[in-house]
PDB file of N, CA and C in Angstrom:
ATOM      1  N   UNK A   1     -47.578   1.740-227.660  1.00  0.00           N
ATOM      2  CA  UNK A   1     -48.504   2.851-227.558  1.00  0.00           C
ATOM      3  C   UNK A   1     -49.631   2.650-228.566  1.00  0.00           C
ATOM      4  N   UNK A   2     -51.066   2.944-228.033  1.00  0.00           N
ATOM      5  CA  UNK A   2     -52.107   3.046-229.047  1.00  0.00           C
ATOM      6  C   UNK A   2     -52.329   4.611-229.496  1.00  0.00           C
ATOM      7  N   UNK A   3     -51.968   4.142-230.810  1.00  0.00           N
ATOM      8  CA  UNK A   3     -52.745   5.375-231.561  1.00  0.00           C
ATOM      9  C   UNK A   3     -53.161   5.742-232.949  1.00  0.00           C
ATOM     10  N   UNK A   4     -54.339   4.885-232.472  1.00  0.00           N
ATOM     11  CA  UNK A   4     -55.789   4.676-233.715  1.00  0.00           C
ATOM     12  C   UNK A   4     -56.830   5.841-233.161  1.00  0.00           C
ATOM     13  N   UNK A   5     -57.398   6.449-234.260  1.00  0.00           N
ATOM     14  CA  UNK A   5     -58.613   7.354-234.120  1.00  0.00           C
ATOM     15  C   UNK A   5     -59.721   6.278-233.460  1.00  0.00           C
ATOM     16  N   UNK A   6     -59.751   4.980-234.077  1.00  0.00           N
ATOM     17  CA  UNK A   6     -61.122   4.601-233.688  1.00  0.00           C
ATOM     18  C   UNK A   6     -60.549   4.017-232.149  1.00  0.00           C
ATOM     19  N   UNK A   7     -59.318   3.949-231.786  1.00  0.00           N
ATOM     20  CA  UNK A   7     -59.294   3.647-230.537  1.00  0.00           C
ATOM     21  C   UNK A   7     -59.814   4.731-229.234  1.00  0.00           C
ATOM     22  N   UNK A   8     -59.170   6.075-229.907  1.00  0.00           N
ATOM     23  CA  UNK A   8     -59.192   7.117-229.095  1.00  0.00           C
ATOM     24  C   UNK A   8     -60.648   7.413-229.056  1.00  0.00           C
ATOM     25  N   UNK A   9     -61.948   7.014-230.073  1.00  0.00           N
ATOM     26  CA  UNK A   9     -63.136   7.425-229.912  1.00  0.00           C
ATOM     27  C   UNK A   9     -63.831   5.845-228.975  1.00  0.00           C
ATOM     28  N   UNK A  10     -63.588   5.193-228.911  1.00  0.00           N
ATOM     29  CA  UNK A  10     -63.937   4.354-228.320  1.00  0.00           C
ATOM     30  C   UNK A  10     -63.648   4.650-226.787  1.00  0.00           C
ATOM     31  N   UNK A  11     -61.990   5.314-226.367  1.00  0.00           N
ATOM     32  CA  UNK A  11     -61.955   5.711-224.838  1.00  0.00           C
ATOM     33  C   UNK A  11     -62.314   7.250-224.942  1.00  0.00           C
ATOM     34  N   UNK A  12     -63.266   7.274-225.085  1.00  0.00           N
ATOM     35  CA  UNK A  12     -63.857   9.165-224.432  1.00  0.00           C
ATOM     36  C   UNK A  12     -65.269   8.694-224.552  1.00  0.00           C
ATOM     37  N   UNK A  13     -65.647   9.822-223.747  1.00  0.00           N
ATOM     38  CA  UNK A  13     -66.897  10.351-223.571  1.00  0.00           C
ATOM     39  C   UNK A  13     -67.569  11.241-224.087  1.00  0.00           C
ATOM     40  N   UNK A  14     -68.655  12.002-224.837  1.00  0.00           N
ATOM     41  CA  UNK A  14     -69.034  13.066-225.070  1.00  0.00           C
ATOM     42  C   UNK A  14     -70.871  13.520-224.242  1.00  0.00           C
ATOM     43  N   UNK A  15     -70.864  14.824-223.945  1.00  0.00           N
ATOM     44  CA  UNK A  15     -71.630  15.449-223.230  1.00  0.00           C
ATOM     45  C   UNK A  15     -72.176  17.253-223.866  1.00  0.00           C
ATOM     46  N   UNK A  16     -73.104  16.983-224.590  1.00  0.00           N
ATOM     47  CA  UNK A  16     -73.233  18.681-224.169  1.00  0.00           C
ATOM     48  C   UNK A  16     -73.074  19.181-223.586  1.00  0.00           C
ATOM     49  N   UNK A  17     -72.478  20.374-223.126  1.00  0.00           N
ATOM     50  CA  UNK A  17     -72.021  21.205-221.663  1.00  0.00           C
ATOM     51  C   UNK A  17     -73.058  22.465-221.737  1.00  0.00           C
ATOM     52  N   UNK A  18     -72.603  23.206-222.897  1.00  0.00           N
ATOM     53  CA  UNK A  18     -73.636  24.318-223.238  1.00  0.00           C
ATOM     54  C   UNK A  18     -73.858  24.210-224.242  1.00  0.00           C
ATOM     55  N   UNK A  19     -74.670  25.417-224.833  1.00  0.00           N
ATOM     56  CA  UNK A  19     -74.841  25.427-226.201  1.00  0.00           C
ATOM     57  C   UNK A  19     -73.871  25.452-227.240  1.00  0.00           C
ATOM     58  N   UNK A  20     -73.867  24.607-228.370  1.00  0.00           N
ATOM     59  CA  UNK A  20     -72.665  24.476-229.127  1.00  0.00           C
ATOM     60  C   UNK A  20     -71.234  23.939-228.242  1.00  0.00           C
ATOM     61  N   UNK A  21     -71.555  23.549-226.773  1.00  0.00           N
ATOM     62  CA  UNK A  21     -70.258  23.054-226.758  1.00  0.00           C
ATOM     63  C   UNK A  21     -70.571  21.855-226.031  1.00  0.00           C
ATOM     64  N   UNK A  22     -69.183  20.961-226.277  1.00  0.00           N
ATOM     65  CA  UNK A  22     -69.197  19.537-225.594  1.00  0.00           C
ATOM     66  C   UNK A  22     -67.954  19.642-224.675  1.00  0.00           C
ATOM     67  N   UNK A  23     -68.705  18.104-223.878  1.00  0.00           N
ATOM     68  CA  UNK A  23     -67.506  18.020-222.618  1.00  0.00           C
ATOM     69  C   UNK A  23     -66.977  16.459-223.106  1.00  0.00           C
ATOM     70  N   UNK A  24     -66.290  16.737-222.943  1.00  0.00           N
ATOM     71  CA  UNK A  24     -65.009  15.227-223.532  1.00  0.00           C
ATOM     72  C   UNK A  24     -64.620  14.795-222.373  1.00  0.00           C
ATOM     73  N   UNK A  25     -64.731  13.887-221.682  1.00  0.00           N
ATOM     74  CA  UNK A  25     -64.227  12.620-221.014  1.00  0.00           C
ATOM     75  C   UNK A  25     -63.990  11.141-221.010  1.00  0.00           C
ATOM     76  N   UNK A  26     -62.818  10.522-220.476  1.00  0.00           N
ATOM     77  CA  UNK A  26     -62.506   9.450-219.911  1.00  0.00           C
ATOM     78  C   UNK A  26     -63.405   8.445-220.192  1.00  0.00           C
ATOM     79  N   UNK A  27     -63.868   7.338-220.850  1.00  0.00           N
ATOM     80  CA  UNK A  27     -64.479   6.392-220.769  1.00  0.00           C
ATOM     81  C   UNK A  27     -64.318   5.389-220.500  1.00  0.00           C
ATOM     82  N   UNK A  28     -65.250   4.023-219.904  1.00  0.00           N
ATOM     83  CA  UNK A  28     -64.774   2.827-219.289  1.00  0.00           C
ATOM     84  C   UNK A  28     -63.870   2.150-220.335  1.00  0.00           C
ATOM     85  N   UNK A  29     -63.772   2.126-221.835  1.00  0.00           N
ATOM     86  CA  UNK A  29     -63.631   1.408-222.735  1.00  0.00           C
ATOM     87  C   UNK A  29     -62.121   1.738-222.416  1.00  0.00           C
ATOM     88  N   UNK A  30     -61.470   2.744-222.443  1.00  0.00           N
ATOM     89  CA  UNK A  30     -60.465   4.119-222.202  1.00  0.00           C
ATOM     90  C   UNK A  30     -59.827   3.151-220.871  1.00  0.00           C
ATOM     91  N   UNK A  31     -60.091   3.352-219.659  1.00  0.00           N
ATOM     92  CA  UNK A  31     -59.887   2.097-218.431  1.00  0.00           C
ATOM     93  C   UNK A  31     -59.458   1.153-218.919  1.00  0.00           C
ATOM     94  N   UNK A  32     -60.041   0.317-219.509  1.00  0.00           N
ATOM     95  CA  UNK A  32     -60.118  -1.016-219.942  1.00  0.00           C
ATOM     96  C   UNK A  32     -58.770  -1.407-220.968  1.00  0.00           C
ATOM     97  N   UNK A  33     -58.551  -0.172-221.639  1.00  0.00           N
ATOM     98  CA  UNK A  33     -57.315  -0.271-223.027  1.00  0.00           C
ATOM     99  C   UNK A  33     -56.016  -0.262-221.898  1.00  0.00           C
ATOM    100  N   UNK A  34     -55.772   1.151-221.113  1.00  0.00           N
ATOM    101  CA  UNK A  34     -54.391   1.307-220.362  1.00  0.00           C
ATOM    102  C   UNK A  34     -54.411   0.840-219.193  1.00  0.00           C
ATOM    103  N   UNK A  35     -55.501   0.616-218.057  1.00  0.00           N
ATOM    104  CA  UNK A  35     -55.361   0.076-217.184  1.00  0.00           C
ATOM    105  C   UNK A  35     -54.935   1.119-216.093  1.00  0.00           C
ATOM    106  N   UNK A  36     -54.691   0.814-215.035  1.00  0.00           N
ATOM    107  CA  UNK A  36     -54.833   2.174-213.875  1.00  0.00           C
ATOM    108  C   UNK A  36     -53.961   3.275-214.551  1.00  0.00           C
ATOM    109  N   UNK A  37     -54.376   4.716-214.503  1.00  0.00           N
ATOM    110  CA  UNK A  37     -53.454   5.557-215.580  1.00  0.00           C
ATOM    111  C   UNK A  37     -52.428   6.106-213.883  1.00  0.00           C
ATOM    112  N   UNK A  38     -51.504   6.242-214.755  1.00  0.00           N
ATOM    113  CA  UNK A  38     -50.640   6.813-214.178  1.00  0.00           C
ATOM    114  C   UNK A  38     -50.154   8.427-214.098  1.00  0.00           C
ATOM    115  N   UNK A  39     -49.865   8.388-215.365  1.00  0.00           N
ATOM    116  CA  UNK A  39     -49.754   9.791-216.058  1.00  0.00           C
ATOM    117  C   UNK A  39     -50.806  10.017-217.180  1.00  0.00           C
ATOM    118  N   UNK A  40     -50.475  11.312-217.119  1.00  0.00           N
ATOM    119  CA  UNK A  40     -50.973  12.006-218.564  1.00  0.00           C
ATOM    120  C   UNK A  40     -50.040  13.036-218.793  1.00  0.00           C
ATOM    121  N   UNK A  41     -50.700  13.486-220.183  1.00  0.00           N
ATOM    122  CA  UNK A  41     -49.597  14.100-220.846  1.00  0.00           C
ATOM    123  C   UNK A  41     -50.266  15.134-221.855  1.00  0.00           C
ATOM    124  N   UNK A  42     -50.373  16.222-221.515  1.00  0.00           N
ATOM    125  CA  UNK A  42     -51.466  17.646-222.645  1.00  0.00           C
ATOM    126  C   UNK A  42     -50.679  17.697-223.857  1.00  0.00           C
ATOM    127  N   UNK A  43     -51.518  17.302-224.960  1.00  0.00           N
ATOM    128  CA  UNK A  43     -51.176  17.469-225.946  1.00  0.00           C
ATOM    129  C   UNK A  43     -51.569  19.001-226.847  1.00  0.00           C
ATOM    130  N   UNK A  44     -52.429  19.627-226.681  1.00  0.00           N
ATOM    131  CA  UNK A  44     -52.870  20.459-227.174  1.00  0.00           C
ATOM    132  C   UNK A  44     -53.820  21.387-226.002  1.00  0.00           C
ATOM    133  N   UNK A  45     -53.448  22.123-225.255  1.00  0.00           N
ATOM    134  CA  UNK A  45     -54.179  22.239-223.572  1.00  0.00           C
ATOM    135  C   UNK A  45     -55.244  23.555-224.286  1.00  0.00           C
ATOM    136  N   UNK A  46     -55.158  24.247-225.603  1.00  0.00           N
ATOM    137  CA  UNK A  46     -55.721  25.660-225.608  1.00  0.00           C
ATOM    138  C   UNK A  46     -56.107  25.467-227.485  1.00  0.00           C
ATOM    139  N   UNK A  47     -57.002  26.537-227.554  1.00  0.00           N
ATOM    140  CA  UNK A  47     -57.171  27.232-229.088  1.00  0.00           C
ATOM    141  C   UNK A  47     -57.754  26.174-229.892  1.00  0.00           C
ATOM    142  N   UNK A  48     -57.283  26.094-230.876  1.00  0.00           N
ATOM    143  CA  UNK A  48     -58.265  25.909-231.816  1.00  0.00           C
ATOM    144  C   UNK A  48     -57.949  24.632-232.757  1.00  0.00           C
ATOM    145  N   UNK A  49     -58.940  23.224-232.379  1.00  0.00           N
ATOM    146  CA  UNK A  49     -58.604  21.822-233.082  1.00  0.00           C
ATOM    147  C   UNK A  49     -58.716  21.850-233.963  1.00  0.00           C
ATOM    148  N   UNK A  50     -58.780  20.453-234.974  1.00  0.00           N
ATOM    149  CA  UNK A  50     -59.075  19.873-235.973  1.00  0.00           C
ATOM    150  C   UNK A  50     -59.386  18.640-235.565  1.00  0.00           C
ATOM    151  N   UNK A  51     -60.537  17.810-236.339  1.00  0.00           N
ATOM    152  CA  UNK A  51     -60.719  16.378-235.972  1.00  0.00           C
ATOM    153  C   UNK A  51     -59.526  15.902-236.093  1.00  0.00           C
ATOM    154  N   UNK A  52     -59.639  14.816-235.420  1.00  0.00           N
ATOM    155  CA  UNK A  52     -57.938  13.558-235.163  1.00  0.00           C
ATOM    156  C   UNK A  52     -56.917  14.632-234.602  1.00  0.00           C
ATOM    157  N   UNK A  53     -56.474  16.024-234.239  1.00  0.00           N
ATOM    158  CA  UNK A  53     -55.994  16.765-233.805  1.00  0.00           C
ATOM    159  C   UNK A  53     -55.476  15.995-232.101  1.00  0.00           C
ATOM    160  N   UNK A  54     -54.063  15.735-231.883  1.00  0.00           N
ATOM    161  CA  UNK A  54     -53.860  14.828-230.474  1.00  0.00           C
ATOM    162  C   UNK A  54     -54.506  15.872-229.323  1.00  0.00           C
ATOM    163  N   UNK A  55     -54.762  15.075-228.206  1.00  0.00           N
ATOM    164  CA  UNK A  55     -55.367  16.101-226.909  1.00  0.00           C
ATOM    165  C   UNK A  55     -54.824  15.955-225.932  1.00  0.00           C
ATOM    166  N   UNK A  56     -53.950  14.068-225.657  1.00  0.00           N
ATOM    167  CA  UNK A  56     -53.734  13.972-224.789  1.00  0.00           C
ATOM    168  C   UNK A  56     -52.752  12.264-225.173  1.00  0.00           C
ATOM    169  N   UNK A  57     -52.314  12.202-224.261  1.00  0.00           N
ATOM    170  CA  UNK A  57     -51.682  10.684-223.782  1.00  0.00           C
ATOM    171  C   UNK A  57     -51.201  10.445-222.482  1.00  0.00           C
ATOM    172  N   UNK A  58     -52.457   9.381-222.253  1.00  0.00           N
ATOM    173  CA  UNK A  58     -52.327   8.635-221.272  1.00  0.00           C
ATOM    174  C   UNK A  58     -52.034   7.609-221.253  1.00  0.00           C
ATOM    175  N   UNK A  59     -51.257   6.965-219.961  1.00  0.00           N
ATOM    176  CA  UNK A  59     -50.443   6.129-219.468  1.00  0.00           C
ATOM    177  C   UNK A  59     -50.958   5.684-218.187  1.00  0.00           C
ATOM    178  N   UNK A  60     -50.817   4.334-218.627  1.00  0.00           N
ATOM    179  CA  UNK A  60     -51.548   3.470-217.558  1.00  0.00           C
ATOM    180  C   UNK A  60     -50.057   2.412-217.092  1.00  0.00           C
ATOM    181  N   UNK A  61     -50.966   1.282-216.494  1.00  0.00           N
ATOM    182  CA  UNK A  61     -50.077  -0.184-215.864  1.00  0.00           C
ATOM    183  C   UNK A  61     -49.545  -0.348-217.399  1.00  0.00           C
ATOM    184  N   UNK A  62     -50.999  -0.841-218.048  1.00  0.00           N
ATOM    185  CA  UNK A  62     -51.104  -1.997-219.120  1.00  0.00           C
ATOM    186  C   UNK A  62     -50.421  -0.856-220.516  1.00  0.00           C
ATOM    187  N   UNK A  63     -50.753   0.148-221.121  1.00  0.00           N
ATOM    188  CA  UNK A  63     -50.784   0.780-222.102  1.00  0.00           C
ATOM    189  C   UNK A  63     -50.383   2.321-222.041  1.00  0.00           C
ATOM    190  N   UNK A  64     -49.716   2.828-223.070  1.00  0.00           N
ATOM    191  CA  UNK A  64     -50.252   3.885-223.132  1.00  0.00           C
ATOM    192  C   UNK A  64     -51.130   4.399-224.449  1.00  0.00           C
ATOM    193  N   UNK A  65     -52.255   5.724-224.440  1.00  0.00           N
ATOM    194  CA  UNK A  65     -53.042   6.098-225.285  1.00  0.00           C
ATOM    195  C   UNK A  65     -53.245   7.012-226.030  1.00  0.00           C
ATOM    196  N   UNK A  66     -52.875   7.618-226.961  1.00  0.00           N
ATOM    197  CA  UNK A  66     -53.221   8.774-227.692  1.00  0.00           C
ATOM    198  C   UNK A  66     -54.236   9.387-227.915  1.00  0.00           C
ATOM    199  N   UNK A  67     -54.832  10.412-226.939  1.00  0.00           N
ATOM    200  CA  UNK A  67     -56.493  10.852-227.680  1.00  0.00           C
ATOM    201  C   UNK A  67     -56.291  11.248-228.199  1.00  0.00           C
ATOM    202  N   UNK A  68     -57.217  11.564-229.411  1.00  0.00           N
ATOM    203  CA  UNK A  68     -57.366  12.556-229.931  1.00  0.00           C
ATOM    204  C   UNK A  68     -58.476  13.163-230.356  1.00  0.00           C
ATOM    205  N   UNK A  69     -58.885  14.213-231.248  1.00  0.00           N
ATOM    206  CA  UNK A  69     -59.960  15.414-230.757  1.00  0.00           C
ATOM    207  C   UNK A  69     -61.758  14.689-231.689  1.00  0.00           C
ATOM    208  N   UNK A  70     -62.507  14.342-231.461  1.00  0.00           N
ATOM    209  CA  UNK A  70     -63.457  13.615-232.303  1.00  0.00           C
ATOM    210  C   UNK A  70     -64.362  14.693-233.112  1.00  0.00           C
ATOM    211  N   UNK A  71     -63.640  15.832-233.115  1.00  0.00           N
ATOM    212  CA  UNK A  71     -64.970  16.877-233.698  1.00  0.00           C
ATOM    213  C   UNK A  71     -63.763  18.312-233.790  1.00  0.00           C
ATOM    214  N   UNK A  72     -64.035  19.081-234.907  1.00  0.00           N
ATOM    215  CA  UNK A  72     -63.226  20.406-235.022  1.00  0.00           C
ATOM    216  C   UNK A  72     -63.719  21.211-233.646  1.00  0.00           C
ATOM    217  N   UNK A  73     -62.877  22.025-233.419  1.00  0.00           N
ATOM    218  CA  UNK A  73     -63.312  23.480-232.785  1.00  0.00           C
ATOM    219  C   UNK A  73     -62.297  24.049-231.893  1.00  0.00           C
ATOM    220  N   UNK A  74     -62.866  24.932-230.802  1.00  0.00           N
ATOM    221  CA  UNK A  74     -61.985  26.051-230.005  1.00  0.00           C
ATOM    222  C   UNK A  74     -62.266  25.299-228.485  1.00  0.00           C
ATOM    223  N   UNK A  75     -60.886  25.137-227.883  1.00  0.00           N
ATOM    224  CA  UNK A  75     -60.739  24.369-226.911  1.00  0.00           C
ATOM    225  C   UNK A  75     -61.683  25.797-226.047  1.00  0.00           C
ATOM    226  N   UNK A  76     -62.471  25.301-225.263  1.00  0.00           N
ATOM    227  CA  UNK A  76     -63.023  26.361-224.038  1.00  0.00           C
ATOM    228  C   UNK A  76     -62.569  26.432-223.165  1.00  0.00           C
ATOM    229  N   UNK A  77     -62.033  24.997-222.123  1.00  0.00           N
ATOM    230  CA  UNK A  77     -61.700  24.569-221.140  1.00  0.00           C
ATOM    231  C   UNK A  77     -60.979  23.172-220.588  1.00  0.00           C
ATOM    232  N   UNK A  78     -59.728  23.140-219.931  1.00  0.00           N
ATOM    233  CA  UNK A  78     -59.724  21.812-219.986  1.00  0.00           C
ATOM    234  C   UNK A  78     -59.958  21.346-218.225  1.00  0.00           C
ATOM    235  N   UNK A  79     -59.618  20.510-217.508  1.00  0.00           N
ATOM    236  CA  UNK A  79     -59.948  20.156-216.598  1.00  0.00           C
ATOM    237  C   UNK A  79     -58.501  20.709-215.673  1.00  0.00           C
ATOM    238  N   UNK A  80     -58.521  21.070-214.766  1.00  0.00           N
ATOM    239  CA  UNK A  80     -56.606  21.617-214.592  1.00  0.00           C
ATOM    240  C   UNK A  80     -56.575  20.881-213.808  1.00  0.00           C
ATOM    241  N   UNK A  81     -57.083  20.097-212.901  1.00  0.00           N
ATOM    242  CA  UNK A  81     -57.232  19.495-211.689  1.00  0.00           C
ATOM    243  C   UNK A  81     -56.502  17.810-212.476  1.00  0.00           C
ATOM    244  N   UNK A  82     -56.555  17.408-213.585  1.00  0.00           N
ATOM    245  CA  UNK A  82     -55.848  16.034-213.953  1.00  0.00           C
ATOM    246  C   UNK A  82     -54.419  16.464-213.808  1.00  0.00           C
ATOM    247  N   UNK A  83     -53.726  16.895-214.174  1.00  0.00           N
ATOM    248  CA  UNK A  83     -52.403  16.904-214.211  1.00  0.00           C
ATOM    249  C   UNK A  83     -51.865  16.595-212.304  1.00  0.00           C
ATOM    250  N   UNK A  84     -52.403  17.210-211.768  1.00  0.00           N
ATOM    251  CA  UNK A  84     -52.087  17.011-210.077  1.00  0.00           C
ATOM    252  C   UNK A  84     -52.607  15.327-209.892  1.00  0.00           C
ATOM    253  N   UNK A  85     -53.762  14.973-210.301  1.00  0.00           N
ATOM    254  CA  UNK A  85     -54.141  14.183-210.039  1.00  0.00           C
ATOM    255  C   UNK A  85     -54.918  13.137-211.615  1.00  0.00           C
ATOM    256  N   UNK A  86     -53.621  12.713-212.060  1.00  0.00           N
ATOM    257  CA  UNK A  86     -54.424  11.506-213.143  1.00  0.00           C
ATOM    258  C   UNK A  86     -55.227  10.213-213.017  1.00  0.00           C
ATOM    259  N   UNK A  87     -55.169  10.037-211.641  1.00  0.00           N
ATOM    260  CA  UNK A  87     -55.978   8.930-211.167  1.00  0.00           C
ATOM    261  C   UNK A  87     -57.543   9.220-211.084  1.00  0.00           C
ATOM    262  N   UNK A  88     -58.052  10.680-211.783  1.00  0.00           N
ATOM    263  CA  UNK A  88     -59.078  10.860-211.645  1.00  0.00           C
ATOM    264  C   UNK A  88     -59.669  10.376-212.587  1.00  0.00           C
ATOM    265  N   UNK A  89     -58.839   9.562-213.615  1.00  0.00           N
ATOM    266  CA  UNK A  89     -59.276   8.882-214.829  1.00  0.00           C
ATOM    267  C   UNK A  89     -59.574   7.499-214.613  1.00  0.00           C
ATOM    268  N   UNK A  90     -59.050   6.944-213.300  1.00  0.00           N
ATOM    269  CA  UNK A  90     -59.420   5.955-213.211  1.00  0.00           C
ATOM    270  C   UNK A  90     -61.007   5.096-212.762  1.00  0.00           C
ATOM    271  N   UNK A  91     -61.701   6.275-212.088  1.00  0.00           N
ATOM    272  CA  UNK A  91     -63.247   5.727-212.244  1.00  0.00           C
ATOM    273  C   UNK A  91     -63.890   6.558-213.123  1.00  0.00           C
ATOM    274  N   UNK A  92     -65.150   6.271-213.287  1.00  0.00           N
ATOM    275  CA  UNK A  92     -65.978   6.723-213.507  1.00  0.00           C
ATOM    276  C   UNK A  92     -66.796   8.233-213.119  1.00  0.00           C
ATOM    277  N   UNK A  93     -66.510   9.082-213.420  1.00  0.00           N
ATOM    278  CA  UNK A  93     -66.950   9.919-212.665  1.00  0.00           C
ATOM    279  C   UNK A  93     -67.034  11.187-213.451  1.00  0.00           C
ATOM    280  N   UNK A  94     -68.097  11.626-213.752  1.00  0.00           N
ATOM    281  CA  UNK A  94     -67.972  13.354-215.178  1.00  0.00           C
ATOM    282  C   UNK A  94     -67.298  14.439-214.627  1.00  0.00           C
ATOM    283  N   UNK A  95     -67.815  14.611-213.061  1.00  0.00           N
ATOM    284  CA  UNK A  95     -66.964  15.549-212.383  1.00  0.00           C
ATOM    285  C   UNK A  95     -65.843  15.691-211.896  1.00  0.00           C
ATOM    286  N   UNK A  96     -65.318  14.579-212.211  1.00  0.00           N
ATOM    287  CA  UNK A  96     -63.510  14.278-212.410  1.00  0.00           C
ATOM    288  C   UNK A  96     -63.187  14.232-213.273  1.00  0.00           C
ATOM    289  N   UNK A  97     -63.780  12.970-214.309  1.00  0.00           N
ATOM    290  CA  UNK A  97     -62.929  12.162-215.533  1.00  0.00           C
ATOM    291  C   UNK A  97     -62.916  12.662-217.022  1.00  0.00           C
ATOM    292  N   UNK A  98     -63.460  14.363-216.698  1.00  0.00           N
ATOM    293  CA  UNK A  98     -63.666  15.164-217.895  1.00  0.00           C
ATOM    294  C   UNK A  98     -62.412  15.582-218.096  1.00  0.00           C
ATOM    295  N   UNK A  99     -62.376  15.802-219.288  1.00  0.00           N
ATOM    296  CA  UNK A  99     -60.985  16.737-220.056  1.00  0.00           C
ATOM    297  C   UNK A  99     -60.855  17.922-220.702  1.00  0.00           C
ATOM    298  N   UNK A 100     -61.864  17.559-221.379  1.00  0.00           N
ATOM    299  CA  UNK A 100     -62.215  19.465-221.886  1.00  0.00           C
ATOM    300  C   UNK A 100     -63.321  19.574-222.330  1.00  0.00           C
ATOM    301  N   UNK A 101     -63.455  21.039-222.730  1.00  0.00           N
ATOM    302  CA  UNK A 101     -64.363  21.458-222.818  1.00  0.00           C
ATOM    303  C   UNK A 101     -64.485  21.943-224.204  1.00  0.00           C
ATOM    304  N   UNK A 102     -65.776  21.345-225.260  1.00  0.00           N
ATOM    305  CA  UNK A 102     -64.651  21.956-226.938  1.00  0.00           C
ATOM    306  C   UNK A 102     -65.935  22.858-227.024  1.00  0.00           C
ATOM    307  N   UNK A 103     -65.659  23.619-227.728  1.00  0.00           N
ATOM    308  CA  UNK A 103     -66.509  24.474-228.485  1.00  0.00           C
ATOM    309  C   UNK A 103     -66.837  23.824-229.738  1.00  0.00           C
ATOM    310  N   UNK A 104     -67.611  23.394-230.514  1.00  0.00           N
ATOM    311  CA  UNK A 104     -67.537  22.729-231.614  1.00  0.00           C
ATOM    312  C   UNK A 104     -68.067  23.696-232.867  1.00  0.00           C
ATOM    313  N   UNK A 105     -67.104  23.325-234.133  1.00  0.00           N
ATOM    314  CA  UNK A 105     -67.399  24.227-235.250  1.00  0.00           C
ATOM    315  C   UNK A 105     -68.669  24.087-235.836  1.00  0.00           C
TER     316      UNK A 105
END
């Protein structure tokens, strides 16, 4: 299992969503470490992070990954639609391969 901070910032994404908040997703780098994901696994699905705070672990062919949170704050939203379907991590895509939604401190 990987679980390095600088790994977990290397597989995500970040996006302003609204004001003061970001959208955290899936990145190619993220693909590239576990390989087709299989599962996932909510580490923290609600309330209120801390940087390096876990978010998630995913499981691929090749690996599995530990995210974790790259910035403090109050979870807003997460994606509910991965758990039915974790293969939405496998392309590219914001309107799938997002995870949450942070509010940042």
């Amino acid at each position: 299992m990987i679980d390095r901070l600088e790994a977990s910032a290397d597989a995500l994404w970040l996006t302003p969503h609204a004001e003061d908040m970001v959208r955290i997703g899936f990145a190619d780098d993220g693909r590239e470490m576990v390989g087709a994901v299989k599962e996932i696994e909510w580490l923290k699905p609600a309330g209120r992070v801390l940087l390096g705070d876990p978010l998630m672990i995913v499981t691929g062919e090749q690996e599995s990954l530990t995210l974790r949170f790259p910035f403090a704050g109050k979870i807003a939203a997460i994606n509910p639609e991965l758990m039915a379907h974790p293969e939405y991590l496998n392309q590219h895509n914001d309107q799938l391969d997002w995870m949450v939604d942070l509010v940042v401190d």
